[in-house]
PDB file of N, CA and C in Angstrom:
ATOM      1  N   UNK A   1       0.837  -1.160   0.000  1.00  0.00           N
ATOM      2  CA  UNK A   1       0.000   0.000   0.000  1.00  0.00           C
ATOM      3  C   UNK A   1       0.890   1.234   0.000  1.00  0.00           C
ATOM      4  N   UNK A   2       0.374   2.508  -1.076  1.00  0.00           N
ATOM      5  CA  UNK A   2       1.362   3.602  -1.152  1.00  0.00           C
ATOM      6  C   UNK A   2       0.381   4.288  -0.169  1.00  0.00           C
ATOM      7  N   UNK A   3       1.135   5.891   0.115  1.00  0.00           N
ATOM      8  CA  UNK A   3       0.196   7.053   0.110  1.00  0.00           C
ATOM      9  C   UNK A   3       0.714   7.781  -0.215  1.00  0.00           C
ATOM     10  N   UNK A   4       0.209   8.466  -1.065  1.00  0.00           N
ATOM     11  CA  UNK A   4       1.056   9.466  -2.660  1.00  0.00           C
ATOM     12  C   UNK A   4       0.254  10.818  -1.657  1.00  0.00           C
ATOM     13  N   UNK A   5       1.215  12.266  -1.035  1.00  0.00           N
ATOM     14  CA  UNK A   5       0.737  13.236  -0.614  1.00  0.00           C
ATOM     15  C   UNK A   5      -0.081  13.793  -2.361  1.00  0.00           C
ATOM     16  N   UNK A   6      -1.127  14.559  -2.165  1.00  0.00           N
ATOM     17  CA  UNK A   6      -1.394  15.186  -3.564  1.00  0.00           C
ATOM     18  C   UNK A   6      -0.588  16.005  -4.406  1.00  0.00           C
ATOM     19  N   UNK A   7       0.135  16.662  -4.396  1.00  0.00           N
ATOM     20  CA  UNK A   7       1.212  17.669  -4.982  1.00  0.00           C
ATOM     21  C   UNK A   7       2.173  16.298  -5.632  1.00  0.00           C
ATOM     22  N   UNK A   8       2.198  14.865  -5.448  1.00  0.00           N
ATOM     23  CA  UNK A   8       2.854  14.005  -6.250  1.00  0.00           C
ATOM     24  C   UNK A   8       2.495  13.330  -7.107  1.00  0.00           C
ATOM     25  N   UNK A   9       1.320  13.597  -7.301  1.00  0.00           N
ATOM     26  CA  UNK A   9       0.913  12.427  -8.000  1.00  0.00           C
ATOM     27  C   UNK A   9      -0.722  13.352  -9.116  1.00  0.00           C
ATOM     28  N   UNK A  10      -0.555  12.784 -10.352  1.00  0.00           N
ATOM     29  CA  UNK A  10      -1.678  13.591 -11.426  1.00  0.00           C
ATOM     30  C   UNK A  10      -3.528  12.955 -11.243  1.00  0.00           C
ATOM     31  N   UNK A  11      -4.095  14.023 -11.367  1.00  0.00           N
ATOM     32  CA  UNK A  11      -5.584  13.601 -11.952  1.00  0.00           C
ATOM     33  C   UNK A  11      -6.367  12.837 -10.036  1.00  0.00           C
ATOM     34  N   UNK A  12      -6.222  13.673  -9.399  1.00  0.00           N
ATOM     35  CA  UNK A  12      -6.790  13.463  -7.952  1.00  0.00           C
ATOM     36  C   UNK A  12      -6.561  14.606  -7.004  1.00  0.00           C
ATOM     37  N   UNK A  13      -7.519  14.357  -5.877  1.00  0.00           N
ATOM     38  CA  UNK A  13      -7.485  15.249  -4.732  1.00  0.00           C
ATOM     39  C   UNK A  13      -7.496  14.463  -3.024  1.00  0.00           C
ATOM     40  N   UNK A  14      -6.575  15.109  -2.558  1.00  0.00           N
ATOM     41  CA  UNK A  14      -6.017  14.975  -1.479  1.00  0.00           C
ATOM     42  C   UNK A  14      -4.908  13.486  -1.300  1.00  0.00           C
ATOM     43  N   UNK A  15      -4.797  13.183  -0.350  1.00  0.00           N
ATOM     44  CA  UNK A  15      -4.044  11.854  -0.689  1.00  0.00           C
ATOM     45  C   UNK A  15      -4.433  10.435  -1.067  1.00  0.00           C
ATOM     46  N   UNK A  16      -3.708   9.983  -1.863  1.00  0.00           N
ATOM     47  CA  UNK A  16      -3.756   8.728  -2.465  1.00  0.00           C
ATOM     48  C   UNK A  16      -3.060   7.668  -1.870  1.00  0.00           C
ATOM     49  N   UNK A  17      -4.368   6.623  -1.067  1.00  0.00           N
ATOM     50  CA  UNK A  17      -4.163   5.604  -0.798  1.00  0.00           C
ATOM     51  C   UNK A  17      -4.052   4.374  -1.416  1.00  0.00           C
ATOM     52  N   UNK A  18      -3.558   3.642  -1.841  1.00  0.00           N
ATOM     53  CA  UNK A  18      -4.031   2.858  -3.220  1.00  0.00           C
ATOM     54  C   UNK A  18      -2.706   1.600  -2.815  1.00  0.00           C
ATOM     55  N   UNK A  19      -3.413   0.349  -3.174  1.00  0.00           N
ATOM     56  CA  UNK A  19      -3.049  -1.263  -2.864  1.00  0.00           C
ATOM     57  C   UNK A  19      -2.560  -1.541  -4.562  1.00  0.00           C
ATOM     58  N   UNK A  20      -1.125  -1.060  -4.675  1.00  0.00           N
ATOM     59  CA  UNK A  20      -0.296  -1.339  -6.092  1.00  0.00           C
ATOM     60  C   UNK A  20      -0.710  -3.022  -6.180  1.00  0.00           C
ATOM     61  N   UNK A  21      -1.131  -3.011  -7.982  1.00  0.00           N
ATOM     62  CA  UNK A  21      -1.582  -4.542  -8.213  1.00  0.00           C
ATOM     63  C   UNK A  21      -0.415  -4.355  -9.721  1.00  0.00           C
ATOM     64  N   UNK A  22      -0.139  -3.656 -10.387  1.00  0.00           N
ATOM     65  CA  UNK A  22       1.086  -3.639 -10.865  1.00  0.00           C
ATOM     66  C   UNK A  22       1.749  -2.282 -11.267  1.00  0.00           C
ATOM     67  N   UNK A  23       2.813  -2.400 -11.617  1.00  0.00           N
ATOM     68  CA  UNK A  23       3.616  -0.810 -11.713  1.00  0.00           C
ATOM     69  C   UNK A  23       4.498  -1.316 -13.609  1.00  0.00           C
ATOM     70  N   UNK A  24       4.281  -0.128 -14.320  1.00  0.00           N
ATOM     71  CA  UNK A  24       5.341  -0.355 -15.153  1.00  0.00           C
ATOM     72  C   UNK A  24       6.718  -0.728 -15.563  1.00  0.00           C
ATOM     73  N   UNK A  25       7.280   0.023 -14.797  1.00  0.00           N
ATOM     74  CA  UNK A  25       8.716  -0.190 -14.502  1.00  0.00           C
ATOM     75  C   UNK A  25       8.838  -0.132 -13.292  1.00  0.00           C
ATOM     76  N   UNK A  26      10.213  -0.093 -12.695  1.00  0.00           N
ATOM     77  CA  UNK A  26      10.721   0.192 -11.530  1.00  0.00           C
ATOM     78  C   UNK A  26      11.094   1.426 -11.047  1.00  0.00           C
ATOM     79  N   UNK A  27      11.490   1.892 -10.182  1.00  0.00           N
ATOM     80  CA  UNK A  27      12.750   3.333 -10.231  1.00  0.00           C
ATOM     81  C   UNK A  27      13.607   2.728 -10.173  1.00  0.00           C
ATOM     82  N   UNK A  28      13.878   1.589  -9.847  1.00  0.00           N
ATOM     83  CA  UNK A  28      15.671   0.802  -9.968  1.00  0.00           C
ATOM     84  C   UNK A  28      16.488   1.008 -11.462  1.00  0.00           C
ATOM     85  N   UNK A  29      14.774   0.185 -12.286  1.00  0.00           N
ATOM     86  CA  UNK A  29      15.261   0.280 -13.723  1.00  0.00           C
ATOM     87  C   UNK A  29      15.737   1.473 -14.842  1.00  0.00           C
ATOM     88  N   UNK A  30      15.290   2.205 -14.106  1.00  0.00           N
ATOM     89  CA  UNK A  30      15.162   3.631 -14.877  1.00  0.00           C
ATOM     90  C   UNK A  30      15.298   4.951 -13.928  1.00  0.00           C
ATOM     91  N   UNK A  31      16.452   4.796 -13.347  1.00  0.00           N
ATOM     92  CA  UNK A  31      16.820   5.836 -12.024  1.00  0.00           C
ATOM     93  C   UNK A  31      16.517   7.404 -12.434  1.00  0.00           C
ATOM     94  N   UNK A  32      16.987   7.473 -13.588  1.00  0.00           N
ATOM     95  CA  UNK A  32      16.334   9.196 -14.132  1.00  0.00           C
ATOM     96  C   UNK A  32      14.926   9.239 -14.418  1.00  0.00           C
ATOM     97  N   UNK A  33      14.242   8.288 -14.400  1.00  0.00           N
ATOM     98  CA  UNK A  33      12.806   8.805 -14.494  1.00  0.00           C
ATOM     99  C   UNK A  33      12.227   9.493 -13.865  1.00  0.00           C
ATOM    100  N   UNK A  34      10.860  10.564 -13.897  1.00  0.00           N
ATOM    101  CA  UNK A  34      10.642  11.407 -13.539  1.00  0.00           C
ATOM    102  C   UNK A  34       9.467  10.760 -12.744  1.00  0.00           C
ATOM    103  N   UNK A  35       8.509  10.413 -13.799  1.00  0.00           N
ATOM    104  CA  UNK A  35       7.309   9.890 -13.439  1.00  0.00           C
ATOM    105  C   UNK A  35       7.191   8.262 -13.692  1.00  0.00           C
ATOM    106  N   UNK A  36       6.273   7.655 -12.866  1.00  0.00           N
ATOM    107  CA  UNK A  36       5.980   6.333 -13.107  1.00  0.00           C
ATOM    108  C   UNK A  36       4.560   6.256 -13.071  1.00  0.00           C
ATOM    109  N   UNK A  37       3.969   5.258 -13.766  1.00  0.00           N
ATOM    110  CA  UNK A  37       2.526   4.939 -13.715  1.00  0.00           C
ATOM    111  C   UNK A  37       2.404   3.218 -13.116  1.00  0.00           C
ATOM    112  N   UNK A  38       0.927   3.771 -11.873  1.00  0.00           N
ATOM    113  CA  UNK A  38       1.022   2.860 -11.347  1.00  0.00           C
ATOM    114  C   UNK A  38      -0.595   2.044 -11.391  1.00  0.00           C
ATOM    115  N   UNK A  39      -0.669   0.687 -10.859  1.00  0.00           N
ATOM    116  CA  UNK A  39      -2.046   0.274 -11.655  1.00  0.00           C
ATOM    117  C   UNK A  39      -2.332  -0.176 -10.213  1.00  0.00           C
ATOM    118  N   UNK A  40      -3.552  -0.003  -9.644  1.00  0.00           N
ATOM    119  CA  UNK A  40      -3.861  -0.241  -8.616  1.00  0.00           C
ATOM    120  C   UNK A  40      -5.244  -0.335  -8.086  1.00  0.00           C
ATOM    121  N   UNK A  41      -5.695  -0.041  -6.755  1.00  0.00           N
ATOM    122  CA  UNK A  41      -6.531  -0.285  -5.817  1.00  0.00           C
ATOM    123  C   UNK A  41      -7.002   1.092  -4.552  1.00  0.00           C
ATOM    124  N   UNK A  42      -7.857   1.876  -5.724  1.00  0.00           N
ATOM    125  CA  UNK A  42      -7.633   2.986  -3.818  1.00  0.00           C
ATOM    126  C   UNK A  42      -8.588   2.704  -2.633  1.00  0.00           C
ATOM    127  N   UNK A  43      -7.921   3.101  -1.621  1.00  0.00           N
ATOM    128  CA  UNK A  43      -8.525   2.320  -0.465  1.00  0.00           C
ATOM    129  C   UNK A  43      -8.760   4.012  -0.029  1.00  0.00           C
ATOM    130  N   UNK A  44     -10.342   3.941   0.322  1.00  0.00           N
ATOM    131  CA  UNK A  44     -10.840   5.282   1.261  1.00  0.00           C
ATOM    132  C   UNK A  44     -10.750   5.001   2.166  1.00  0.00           C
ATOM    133  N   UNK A  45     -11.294   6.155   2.660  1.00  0.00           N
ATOM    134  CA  UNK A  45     -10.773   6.415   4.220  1.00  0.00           C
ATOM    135  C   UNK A  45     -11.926   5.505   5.517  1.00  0.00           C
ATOM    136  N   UNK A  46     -13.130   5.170   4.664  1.00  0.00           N
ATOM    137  CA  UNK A  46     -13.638   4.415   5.132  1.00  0.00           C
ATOM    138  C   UNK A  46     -13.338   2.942   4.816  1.00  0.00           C
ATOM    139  N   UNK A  47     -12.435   2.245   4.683  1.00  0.00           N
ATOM    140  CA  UNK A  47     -12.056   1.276   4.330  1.00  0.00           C
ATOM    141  C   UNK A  47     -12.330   0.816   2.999  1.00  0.00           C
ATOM    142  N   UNK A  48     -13.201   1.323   2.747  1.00  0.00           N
ATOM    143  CA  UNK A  48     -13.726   0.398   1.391  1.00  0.00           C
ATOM    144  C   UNK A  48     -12.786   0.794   0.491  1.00  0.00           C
ATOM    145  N   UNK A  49     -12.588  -0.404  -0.993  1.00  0.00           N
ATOM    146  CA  UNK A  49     -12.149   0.328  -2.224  1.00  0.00           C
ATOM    147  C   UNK A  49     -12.762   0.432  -3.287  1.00  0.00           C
ATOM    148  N   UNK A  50     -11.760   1.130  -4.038  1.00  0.00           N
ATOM    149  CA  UNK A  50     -12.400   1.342  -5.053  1.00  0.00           C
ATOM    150  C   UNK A  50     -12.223   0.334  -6.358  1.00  0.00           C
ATOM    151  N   UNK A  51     -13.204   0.915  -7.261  1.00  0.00           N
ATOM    152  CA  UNK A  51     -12.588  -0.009  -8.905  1.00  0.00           C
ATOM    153  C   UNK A  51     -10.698   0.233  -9.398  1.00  0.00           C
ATOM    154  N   UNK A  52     -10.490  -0.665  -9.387  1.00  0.00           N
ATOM    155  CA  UNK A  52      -9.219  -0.560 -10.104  1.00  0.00           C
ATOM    156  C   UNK A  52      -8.534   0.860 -10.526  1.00  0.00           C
ATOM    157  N   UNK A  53      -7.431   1.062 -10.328  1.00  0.00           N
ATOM    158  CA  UNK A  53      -7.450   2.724 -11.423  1.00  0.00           C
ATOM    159  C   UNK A  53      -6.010   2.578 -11.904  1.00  0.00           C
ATOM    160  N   UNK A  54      -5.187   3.514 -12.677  1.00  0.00           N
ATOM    161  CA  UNK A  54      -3.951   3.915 -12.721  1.00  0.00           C
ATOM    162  C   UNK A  54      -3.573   5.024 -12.099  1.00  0.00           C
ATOM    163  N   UNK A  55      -2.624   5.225 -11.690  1.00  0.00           N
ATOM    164  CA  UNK A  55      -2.051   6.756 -10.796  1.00  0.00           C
ATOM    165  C   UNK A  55      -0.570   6.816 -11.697  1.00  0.00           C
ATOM    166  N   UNK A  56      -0.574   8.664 -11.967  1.00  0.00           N
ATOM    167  CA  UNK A  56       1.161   9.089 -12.739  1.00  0.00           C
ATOM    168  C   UNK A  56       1.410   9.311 -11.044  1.00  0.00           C
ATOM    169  N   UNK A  57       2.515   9.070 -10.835  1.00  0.00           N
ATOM    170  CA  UNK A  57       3.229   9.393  -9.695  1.00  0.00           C
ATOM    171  C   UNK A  57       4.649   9.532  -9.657  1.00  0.00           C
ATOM    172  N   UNK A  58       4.956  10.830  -8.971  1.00  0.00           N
ATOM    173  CA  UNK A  58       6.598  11.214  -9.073  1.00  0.00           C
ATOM    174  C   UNK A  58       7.632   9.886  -8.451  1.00  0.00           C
ATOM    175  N   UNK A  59       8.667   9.762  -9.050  1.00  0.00           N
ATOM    176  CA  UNK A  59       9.210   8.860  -8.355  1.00  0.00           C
ATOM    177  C   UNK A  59      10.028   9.416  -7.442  1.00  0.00           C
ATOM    178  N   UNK A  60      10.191   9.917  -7.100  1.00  0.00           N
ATOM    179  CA  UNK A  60      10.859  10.751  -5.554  1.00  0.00           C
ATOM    180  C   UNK A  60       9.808  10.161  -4.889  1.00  0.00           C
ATOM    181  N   UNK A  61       8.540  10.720  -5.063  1.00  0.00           N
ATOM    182  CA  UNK A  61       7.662  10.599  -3.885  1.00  0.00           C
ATOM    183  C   UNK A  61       7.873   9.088  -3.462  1.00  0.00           C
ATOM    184  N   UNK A  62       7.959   8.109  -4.188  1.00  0.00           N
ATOM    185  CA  UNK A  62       7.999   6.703  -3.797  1.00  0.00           C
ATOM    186  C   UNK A  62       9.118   6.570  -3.057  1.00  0.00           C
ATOM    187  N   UNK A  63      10.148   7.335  -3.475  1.00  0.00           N
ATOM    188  CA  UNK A  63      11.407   7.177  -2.893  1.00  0.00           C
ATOM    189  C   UNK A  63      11.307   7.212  -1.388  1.00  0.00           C
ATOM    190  N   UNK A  64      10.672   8.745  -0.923  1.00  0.00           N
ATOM    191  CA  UNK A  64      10.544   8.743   0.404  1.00  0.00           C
ATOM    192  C   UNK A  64       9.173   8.038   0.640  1.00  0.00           C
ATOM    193  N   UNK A  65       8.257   7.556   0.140  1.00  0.00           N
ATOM    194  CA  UNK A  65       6.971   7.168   0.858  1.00  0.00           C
ATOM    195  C   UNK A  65       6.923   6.018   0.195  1.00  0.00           C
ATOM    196  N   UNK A  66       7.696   4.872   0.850  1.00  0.00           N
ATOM    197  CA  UNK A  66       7.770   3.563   0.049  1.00  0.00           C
ATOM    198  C   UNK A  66       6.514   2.727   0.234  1.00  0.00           C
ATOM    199  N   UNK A  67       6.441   1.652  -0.361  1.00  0.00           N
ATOM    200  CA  UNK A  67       5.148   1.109  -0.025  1.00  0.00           C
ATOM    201  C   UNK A  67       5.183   0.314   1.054  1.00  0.00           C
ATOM    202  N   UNK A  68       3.644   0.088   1.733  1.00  0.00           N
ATOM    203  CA  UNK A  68       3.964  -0.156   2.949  1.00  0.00           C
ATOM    204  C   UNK A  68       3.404  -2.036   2.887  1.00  0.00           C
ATOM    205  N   UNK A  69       3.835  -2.607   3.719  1.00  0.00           N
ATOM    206  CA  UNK A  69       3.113  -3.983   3.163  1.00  0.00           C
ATOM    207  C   UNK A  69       2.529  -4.718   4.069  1.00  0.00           C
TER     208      UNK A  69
END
């Protein structure tokens, strides 16, 4: 599970909770990348989730806000 603060991540509001079900690449693979797209699961704040989605997300932000498991 990530949580992407909003200022990291495109096309949403406030923070993004979301249960990664797959990611394109890595940041390992591609250390200068800027952005990554990720395919996932958002989980509200009331527990429930949602339908499937994709998220663009900075890869810094992952850097410091790794996923949690």
């Amino acid at each position: 599970m990530i949580e992407i603060p909003e200022a990291d991540y495109c096309y949403g509001l406030g923070i993004l909770r979301m249960r990664i079900t797959a990611m394109t690449v890595t940041p390992q693979e591609v250390p200068r990348l800027e952005w990554i797209r990720l395919i996932g699961v958002p989980l509200y704040s009331n527990e429930q989730e949602g339908p499937e989605r994709e998220a663009l997300i900075r890869v810094e932000a992952l850097r410091q806000h790794p996923p949690k498991r």
